[in-house]
Structures are given as C-alpha cells and as structure tokens.
N, C-alpha and C. Protein backbone atom coordinates (compact mmCIF):
# COMPACT_ATOMS: atom_id res chain seq x y z
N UNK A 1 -74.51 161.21 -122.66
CA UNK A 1 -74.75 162.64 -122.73
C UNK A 1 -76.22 162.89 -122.39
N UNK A 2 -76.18 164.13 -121.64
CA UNK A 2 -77.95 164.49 -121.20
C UNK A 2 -78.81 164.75 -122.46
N UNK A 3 -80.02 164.33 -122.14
CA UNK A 3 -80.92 164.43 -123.20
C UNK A 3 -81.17 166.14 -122.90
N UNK A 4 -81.56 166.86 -124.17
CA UNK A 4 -81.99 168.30 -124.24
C UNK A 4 -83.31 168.73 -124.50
N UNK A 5 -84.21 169.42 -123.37
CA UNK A 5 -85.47 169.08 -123.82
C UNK A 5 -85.55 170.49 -124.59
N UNK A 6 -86.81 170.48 -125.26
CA UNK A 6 -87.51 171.56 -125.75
C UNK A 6 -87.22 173.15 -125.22
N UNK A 7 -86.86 173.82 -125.76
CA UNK A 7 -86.76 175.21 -124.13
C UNK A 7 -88.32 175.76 -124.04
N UNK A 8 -88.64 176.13 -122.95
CA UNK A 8 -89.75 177.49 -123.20
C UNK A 8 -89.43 178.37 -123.07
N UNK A 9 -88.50 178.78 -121.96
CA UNK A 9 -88.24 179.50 -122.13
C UNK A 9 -86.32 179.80 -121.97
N UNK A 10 -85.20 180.48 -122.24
CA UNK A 10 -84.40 180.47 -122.14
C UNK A 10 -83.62 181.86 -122.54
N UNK A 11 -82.21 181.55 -121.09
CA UNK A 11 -81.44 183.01 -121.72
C UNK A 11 -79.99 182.56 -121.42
N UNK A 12 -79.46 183.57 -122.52
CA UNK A 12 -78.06 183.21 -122.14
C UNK A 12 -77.13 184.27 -122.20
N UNK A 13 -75.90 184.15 -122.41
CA UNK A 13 -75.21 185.54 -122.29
C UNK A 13 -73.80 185.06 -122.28
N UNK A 14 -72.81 185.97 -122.15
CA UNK A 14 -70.95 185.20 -122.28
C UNK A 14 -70.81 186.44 -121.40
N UNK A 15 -70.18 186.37 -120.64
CA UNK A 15 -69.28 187.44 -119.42
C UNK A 15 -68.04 187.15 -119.48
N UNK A 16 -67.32 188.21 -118.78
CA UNK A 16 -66.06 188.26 -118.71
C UNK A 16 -65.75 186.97 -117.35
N UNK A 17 -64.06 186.11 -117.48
CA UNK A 17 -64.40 185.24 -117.15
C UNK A 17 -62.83 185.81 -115.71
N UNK A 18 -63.90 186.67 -114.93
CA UNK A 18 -63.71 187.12 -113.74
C UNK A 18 -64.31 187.24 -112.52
N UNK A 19 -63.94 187.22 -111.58
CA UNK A 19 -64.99 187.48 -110.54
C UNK A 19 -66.28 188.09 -109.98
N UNK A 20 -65.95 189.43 -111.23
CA UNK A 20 -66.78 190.31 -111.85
C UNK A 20 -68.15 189.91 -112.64
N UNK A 21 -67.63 189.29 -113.53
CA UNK A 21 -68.32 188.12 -114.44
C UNK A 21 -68.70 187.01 -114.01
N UNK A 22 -68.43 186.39 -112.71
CA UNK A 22 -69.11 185.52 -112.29
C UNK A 22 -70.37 185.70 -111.20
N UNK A 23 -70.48 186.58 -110.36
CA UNK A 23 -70.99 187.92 -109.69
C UNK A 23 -72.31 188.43 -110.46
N UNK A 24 -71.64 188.86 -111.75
CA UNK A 24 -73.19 189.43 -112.73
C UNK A 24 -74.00 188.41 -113.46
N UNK A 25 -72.95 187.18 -113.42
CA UNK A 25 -73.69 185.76 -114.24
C UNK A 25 -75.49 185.36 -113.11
N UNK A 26 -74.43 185.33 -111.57
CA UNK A 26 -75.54 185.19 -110.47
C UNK A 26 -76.39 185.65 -110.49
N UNK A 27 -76.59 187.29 -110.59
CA UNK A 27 -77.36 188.34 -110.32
C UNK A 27 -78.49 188.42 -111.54
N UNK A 28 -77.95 188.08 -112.69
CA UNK A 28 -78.49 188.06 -113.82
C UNK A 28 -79.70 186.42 -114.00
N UNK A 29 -78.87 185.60 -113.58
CA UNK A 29 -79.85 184.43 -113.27
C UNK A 29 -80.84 184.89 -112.53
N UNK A 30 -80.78 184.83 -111.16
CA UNK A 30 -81.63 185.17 -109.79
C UNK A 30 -82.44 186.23 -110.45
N UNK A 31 -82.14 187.64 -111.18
CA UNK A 31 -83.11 188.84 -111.91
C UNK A 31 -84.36 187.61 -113.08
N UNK A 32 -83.62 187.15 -113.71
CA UNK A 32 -84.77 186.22 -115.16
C UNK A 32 -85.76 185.56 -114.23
N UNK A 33 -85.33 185.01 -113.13
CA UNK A 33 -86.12 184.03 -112.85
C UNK A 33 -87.14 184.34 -111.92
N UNK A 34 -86.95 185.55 -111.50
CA UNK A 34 -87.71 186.87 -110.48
C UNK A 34 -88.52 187.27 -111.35
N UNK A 35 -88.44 187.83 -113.17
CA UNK A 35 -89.10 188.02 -114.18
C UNK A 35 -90.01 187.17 -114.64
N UNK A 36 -89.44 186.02 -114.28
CA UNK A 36 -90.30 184.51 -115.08
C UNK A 36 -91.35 184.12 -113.66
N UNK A 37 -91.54 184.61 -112.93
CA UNK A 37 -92.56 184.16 -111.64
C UNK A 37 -91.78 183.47 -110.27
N UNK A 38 -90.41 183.64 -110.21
CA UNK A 38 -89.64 182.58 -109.34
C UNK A 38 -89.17 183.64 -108.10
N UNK A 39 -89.71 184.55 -107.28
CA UNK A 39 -89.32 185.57 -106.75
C UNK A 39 -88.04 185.01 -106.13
N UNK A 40 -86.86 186.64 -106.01
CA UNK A 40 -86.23 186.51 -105.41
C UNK A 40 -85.77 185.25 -104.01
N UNK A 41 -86.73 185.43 -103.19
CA UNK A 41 -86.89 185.02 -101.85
C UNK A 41 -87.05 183.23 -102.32
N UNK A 42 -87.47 182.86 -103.30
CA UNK A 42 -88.46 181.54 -103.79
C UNK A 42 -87.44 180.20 -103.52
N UNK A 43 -87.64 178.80 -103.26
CA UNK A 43 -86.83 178.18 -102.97
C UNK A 43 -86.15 177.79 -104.71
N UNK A 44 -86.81 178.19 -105.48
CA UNK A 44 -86.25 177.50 -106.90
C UNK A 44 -85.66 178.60 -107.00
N UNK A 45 -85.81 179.93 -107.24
CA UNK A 45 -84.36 181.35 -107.45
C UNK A 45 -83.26 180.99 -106.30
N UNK A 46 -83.45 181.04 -105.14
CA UNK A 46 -82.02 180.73 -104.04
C UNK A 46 -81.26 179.55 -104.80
N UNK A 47 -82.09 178.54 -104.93
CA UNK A 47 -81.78 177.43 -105.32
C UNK A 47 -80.40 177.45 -106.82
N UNK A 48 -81.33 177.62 -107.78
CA UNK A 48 -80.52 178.06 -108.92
C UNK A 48 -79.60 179.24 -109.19
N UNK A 49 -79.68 180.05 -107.96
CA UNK A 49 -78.95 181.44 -107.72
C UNK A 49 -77.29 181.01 -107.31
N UNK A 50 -77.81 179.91 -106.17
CA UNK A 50 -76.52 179.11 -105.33
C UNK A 50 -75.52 178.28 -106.69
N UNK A 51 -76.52 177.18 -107.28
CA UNK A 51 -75.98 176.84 -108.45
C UNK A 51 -75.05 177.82 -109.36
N UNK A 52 -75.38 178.63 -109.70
CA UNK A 52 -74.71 179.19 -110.91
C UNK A 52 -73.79 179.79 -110.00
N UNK A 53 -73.57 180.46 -108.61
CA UNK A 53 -72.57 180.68 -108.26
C UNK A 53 -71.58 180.33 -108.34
N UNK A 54 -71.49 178.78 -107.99
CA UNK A 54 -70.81 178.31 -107.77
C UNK A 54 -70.04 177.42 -108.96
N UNK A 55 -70.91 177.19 -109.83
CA UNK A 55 -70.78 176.63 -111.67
C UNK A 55 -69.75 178.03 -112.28
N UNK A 56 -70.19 179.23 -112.16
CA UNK A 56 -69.69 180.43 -112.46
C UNK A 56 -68.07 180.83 -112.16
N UNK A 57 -68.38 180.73 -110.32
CA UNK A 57 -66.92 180.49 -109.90
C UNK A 57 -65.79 179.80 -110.14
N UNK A 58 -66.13 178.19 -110.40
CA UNK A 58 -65.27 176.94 -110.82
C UNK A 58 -65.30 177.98 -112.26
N UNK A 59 -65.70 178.43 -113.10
CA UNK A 59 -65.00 178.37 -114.83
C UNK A 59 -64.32 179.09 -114.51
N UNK A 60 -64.16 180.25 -113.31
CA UNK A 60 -63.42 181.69 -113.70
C UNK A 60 -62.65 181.09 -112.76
N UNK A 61 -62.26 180.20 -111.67
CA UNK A 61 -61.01 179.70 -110.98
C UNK A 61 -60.33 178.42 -112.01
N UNK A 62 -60.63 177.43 -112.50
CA UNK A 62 -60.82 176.47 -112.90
C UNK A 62 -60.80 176.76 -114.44
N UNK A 63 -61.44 177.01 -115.30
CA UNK A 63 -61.84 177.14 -116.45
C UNK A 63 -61.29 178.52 -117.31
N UNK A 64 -60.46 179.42 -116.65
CA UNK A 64 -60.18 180.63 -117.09
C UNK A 64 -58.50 180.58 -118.10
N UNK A 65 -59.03 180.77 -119.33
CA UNK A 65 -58.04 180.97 -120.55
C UNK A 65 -58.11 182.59 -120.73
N UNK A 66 -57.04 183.05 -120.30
CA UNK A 66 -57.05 184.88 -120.38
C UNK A 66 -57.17 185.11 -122.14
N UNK A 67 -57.89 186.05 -122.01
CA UNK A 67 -58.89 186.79 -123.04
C UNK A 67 -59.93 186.20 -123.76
N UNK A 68 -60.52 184.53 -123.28
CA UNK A 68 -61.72 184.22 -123.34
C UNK A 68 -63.09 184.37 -122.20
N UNK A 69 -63.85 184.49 -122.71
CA UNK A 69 -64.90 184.60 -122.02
C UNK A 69 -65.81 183.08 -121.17
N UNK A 70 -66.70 182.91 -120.30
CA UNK A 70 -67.60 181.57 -120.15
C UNK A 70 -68.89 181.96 -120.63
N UNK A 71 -69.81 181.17 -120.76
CA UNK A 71 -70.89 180.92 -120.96
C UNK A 71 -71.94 180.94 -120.59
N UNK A 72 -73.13 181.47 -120.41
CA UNK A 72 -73.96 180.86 -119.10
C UNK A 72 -75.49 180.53 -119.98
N UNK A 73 -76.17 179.47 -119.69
CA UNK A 73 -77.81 179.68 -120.63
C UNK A 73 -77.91 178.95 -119.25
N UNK A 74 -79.31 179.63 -119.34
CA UNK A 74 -80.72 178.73 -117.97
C UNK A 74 -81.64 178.61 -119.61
N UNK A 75 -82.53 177.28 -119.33
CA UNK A 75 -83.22 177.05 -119.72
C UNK A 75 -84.44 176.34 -118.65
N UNK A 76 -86.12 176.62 -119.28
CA UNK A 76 -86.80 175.86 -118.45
C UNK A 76 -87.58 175.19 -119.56
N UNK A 77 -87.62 174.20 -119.55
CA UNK A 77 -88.14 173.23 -119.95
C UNK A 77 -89.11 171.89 -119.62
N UNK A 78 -90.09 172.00 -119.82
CA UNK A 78 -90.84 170.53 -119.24
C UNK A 78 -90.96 170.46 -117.52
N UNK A 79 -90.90 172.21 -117.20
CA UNK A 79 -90.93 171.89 -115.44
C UNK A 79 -89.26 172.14 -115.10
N UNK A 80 -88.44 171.52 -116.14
CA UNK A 80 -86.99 170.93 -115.28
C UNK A 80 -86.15 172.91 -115.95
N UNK A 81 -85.21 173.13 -114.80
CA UNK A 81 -84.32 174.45 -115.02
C UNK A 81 -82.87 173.33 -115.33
N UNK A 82 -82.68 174.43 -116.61
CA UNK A 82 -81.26 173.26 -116.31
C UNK A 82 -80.19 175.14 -116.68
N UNK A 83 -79.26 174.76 -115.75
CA UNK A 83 -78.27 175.97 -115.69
C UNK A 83 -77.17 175.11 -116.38
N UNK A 84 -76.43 175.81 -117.46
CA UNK A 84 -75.07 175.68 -117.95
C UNK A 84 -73.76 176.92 -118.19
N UNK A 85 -72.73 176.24 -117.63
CA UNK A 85 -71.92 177.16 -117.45
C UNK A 85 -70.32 176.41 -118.16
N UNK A 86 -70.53 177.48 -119.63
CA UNK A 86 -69.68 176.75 -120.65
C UNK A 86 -68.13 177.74 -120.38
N UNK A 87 -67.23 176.85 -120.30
CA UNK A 87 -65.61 177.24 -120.47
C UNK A 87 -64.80 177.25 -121.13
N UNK A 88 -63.34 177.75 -121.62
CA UNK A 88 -62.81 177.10 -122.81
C UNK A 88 -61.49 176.36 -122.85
N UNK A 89 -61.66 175.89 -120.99
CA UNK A 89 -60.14 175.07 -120.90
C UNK A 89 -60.97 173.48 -120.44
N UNK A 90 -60.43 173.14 -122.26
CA UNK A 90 -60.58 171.17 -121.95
C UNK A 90 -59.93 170.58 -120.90
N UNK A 91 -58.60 170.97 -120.28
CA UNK A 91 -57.36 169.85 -119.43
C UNK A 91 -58.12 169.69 -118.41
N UNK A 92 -58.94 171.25 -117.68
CA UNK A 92 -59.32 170.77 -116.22
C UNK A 92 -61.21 170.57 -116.29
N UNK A 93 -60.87 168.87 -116.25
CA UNK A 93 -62.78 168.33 -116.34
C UNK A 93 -63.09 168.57 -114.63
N UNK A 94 -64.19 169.47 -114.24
CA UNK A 94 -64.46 168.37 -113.10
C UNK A 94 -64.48 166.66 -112.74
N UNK A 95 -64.59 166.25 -111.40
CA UNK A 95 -64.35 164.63 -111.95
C UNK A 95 -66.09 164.69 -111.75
N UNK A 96 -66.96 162.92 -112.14
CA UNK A 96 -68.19 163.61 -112.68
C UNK A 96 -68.87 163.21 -111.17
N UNK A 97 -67.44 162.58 -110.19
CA UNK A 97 -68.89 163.17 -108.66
C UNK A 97 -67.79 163.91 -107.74
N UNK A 98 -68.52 164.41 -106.93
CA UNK A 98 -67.91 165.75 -105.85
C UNK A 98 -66.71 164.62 -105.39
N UNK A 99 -65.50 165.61 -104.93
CA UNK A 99 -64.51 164.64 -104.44
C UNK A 99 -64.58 164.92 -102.62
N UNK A 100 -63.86 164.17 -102.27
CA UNK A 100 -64.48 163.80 -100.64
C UNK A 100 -63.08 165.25 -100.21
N UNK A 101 -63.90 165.92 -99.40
CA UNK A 101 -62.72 167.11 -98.93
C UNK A 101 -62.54 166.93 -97.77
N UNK A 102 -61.55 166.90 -96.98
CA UNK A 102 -61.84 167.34 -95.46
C UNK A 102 -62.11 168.59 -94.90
N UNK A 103 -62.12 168.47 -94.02
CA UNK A 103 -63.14 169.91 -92.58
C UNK A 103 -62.28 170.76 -93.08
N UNK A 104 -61.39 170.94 -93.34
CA UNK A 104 -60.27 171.86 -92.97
C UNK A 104 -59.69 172.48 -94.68
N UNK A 105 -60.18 171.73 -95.20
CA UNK A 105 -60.01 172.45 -96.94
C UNK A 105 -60.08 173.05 -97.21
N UNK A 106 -59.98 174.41 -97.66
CA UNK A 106 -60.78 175.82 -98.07
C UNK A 106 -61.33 175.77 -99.37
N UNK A 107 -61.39 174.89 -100.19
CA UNK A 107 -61.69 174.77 -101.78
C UNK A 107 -62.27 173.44 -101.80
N UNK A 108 -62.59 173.00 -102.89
CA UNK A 108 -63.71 171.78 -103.08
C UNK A 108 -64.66 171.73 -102.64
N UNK A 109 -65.95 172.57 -102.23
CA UNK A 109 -67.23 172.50 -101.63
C UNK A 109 -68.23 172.63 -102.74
N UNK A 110 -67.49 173.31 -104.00
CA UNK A 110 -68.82 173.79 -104.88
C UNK A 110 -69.37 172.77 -105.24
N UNK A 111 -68.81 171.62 -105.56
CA UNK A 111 -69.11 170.62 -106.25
C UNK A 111 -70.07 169.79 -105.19
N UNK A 112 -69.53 169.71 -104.23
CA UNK A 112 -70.77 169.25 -103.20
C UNK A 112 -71.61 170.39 -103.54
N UNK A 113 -72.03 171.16 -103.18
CA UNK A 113 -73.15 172.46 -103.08
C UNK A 113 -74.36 171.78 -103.76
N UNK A 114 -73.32 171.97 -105.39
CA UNK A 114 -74.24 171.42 -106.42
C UNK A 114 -75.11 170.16 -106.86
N UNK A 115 -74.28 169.38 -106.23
CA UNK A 115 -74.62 167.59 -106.08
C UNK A 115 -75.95 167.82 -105.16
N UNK A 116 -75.62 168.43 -103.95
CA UNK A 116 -76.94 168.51 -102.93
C UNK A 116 -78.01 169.09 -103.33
N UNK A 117 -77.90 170.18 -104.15
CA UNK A 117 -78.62 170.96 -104.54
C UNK A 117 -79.45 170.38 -105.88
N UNK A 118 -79.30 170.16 -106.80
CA UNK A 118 -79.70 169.68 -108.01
C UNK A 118 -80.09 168.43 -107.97
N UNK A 119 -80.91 168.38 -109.01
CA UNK A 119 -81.50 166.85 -108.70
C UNK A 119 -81.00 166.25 -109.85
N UNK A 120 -79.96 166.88 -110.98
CA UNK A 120 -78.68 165.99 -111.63
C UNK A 120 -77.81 167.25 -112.03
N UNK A 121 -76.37 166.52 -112.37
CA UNK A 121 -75.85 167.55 -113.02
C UNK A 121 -74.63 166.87 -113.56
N UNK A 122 -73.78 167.29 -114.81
CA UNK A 122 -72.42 166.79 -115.18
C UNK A 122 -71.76 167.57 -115.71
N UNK A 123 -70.92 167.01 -116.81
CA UNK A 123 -69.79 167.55 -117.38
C UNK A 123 -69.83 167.33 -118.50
N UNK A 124 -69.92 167.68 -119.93
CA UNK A 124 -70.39 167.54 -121.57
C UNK A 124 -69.46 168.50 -121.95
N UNK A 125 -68.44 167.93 -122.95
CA UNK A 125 -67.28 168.62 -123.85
C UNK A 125 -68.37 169.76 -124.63
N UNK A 126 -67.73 170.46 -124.64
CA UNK A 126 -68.22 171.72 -125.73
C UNK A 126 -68.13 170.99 -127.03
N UNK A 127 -68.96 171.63 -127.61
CA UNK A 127 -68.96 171.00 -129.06
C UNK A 127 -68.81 171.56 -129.81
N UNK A 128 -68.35 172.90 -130.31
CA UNK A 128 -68.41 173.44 -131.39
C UNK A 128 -66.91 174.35 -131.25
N UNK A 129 -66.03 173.84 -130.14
CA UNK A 129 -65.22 174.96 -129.74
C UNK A 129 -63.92 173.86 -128.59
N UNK A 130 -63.14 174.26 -128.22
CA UNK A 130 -62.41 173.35 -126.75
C UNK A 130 -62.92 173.64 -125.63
N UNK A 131 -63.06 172.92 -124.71
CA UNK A 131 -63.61 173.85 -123.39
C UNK A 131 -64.78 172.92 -122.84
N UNK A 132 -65.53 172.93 -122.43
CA UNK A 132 -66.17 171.74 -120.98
C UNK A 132 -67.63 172.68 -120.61
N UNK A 133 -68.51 172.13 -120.95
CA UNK A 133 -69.82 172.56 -120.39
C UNK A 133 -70.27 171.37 -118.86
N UNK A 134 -70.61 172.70 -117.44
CA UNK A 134 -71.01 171.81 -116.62
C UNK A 134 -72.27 172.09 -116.21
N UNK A 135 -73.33 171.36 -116.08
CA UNK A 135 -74.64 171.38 -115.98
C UNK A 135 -74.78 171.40 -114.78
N UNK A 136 -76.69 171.85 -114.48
CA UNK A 136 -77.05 171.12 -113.28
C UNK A 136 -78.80 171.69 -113.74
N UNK A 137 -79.30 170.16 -113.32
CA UNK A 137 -81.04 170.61 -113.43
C UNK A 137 -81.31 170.44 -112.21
N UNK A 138 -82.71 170.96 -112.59
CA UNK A 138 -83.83 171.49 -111.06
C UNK A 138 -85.18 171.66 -111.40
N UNK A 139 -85.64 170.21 -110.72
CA UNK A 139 -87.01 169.96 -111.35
C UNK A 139 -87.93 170.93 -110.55
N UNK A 140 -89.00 171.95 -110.86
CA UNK A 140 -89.64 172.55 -110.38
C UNK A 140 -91.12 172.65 -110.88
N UNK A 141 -92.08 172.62 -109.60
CA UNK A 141 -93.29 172.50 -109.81
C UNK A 141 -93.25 174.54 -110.52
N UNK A 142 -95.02 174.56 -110.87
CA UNK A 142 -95.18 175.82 -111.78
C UNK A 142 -95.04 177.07 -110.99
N UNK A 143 -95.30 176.61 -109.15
CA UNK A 143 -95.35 177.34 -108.40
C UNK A 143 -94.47 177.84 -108.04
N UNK A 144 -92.89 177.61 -108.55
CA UNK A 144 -91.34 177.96 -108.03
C UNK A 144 -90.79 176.85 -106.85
N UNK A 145 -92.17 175.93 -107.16
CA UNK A 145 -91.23 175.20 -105.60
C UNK A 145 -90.78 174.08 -106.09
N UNK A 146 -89.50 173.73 -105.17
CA UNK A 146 -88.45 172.96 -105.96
C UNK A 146 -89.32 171.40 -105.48
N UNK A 147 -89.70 170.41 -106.66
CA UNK A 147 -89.80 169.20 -106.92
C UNK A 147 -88.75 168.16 -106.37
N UNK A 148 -88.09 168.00 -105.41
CA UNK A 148 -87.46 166.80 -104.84
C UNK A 148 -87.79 165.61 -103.80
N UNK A 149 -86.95 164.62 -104.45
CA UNK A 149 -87.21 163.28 -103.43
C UNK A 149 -86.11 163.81 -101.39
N UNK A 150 -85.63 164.82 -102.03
CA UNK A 150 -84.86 164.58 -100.70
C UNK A 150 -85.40 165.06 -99.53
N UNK A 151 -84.79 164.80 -98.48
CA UNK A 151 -85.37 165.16 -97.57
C UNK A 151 -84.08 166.69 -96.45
N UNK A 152 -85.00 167.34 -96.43
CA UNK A 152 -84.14 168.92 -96.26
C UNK A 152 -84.44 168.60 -94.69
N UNK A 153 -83.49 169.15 -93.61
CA UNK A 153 -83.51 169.38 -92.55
C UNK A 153 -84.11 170.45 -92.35
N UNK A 154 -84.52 170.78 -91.18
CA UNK A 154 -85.41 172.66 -90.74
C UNK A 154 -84.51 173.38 -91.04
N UNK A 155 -84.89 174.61 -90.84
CA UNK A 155 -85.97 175.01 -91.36
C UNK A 155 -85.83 174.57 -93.12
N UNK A 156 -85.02 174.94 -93.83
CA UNK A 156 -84.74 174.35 -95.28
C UNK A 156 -83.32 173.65 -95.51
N UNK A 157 -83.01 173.25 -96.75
CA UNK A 157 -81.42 172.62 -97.23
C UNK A 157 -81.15 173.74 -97.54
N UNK A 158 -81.74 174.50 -98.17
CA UNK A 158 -81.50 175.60 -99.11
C UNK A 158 -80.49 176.54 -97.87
N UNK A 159 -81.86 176.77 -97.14
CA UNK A 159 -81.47 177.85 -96.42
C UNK A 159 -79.80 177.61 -95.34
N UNK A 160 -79.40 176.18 -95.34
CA UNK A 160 -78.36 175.90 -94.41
C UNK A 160 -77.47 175.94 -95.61
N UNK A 161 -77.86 175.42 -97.08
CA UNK A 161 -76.21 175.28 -97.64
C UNK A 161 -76.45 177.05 -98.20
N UNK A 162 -77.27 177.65 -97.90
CA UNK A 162 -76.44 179.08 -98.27
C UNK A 162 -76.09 179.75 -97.38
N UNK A 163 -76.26 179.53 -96.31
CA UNK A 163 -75.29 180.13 -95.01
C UNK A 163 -74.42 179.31 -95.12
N UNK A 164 -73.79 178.09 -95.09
CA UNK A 164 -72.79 177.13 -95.54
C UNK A 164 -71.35 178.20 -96.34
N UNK A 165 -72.42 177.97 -97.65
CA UNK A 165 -71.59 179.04 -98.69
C UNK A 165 -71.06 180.29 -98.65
N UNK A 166 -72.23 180.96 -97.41
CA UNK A 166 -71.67 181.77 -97.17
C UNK A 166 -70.37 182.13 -96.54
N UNK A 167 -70.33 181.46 -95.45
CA UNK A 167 -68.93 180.52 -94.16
C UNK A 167 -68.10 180.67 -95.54
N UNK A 168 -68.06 179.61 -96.06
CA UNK A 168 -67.27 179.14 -97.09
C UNK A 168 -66.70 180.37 -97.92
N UNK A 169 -67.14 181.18 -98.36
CA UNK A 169 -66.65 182.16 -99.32
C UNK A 169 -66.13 183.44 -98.63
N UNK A 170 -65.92 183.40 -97.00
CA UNK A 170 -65.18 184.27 -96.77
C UNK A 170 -65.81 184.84 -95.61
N UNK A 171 -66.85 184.29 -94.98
CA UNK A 171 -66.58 184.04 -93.61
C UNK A 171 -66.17 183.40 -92.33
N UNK A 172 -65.15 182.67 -92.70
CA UNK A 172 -64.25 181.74 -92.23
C UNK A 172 -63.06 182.64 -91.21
N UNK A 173 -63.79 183.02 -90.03
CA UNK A 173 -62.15 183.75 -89.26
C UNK A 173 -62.69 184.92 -89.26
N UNK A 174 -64.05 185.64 -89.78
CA UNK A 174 -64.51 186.91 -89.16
C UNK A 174 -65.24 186.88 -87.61
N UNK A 175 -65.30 188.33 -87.30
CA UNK A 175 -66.13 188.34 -86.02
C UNK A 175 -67.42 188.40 -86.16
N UNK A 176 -68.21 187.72 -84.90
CA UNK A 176 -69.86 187.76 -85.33
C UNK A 176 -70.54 188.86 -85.45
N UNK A 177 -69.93 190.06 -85.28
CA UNK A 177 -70.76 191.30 -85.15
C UNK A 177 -70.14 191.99 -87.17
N UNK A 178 -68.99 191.15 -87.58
CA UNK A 178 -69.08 191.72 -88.89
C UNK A 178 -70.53 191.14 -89.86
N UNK A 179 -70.64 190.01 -89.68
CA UNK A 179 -71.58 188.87 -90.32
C UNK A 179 -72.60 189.63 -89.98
N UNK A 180 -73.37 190.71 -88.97
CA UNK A 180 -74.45 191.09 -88.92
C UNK A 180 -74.61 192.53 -90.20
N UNK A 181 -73.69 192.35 -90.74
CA UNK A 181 -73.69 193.63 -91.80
C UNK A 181 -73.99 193.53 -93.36
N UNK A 182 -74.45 191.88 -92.76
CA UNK A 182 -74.67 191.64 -94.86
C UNK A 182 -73.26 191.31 -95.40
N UNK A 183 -73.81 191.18 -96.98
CA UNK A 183 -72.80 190.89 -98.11
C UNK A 183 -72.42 192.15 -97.95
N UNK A 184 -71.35 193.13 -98.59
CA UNK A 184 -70.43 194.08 -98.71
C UNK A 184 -70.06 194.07 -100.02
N UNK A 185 -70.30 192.95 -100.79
CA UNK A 185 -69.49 192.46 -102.11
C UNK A 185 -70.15 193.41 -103.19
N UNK A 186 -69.65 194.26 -103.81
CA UNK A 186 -70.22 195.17 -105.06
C UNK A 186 -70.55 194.40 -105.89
C-alpha cells in the first residue's frame, strides 16, 4: 500500500457518480490548482486535469452503484500531487498495469493515459466502506512544472496525449472543420 504523506494542502468533495459528476470533478480540480499557483494553461494543471478525467470517468463507467456517489481528494504534499478517485463497487478492480488494447478498441486508453502521465499510480481497497480507491501522483517542482525522468516528444507528452484524448472521447469519425469549433460539452 502507498505511503501517505503529510497534506499541505488538500481538497475533496463526493459528486454525483455521472457524467455530469465526472465533468465537474475535472473542472473543479483544474479551478484549485489555478487557485494554488498551477495556471490553467501549466503543464502540472493539464497534467492532473487529464488524470482525474479519466480516474473520474472509469468510477462513473466502471465503478457506478446507482444512488451512490465517488470520491475525489487532490492532495499536495512534499512537492508530490496525488489525485484519488474513490468508488463503491469492490467486483470491478482495475488490473494494477494498463492492459494492452488494440488500434481499433474504443475503450481501454484511460489506463494508459494515466500510466504515461503520472509518475505512479494504483488501486487501494477503500477502507472504511466497499468500493476501490485509484490513485495517481505527480511529482512537481514549486514552479507548476511537472518533475519527470521521462522523456516527452515535441512539442510536449502532455500536449499529444490530450489531443489523443481528445480523438478518443469522441472525435473518432468527425469532420475536420467540426474539430475547429472546440469542446461543445456543457
């Protein structure tokens, strides 16, 4: 089990465990961390913005027991962000590494997303309740910039796995002149 550091600072909240609710979990991360010095635009907010999307999404596809809610706390601690996104269905664990998808899959990418993205992350039973907490940290210098050994292609990683995600979540089979119109998503 992950060690838990100290918080400095931390927030959390329970949403409805809908699309709706996974949507305001994002928006609500990406807003704290815009508050805490991490602007919008910053590679550590995109960064942890992408994360919880996609942590958010899996509980409310994956993790959704009708008329319970998920979980969400960011904490920063010691430099490291660690995002958790708690559920209340034990049967479906993620497995604890991304499973190999092919080209042609429409589902299983989050878990890659997150693997690429984070510099750890797992799966820890809830403890006080049934249900599956899945992590992911993100070591960051004070400046918002993300602390990694990896090595990002141009212009950023960031910036390709969120056009990636984007493809992925439902631009798959549009025309290129819709994609010039932005998100649409309320």
């Amino acid at each position: 089990m992950p060690q838990h550091l100290a918080p400095e600072r931390e927030f959390t909240m329970r949403f409805t465990s809908t699309s709706r609710g996974a949507r305001l979990a994002r928006r609500l991360v990406s807003h704290r961390l815009n508050e805490r010095g991490h602007p919008y635009t910053s590679p550590v907010n995109e960064t942890l913005t992408l994360i919880t999307a996609e942590l958010t999404a899996n509980a409310v596809r994956h993790g959704h027991v009708p008329g319970r809610d998920f979980h969400v706390q960011l904490t920063l601690a010691e430099g490291t962000f660690r995002i958790e996104v708690t559920d209340t269905l034990t049967e479906k664990r993620p497995p604890t590494s991304p499973p190999a998808t092919d080209s042609l899959s429409e589902s299983g990418r989050g878990l890659l997303l997150v693997a690429a993205l984070a510099d750890d992350w797992g799966v820890t039973p809830r403890r006080a309740a049934p249900g599956k907490t899945v992590w992911a940290q993100l070591h960051a210098r004070t400046k918002g910039h993300p602390h990694t050994q990896r090595v990002a292609p141009e212009p950023t990683g960031v910036d390709l796995l969120l056009a990636t995600s984007s493809l992925l979540r439902g631009g798959l089979g549009s025309r290129p002149e819709d994609a010039s119109h932005g998100d649409r998503r309320p």
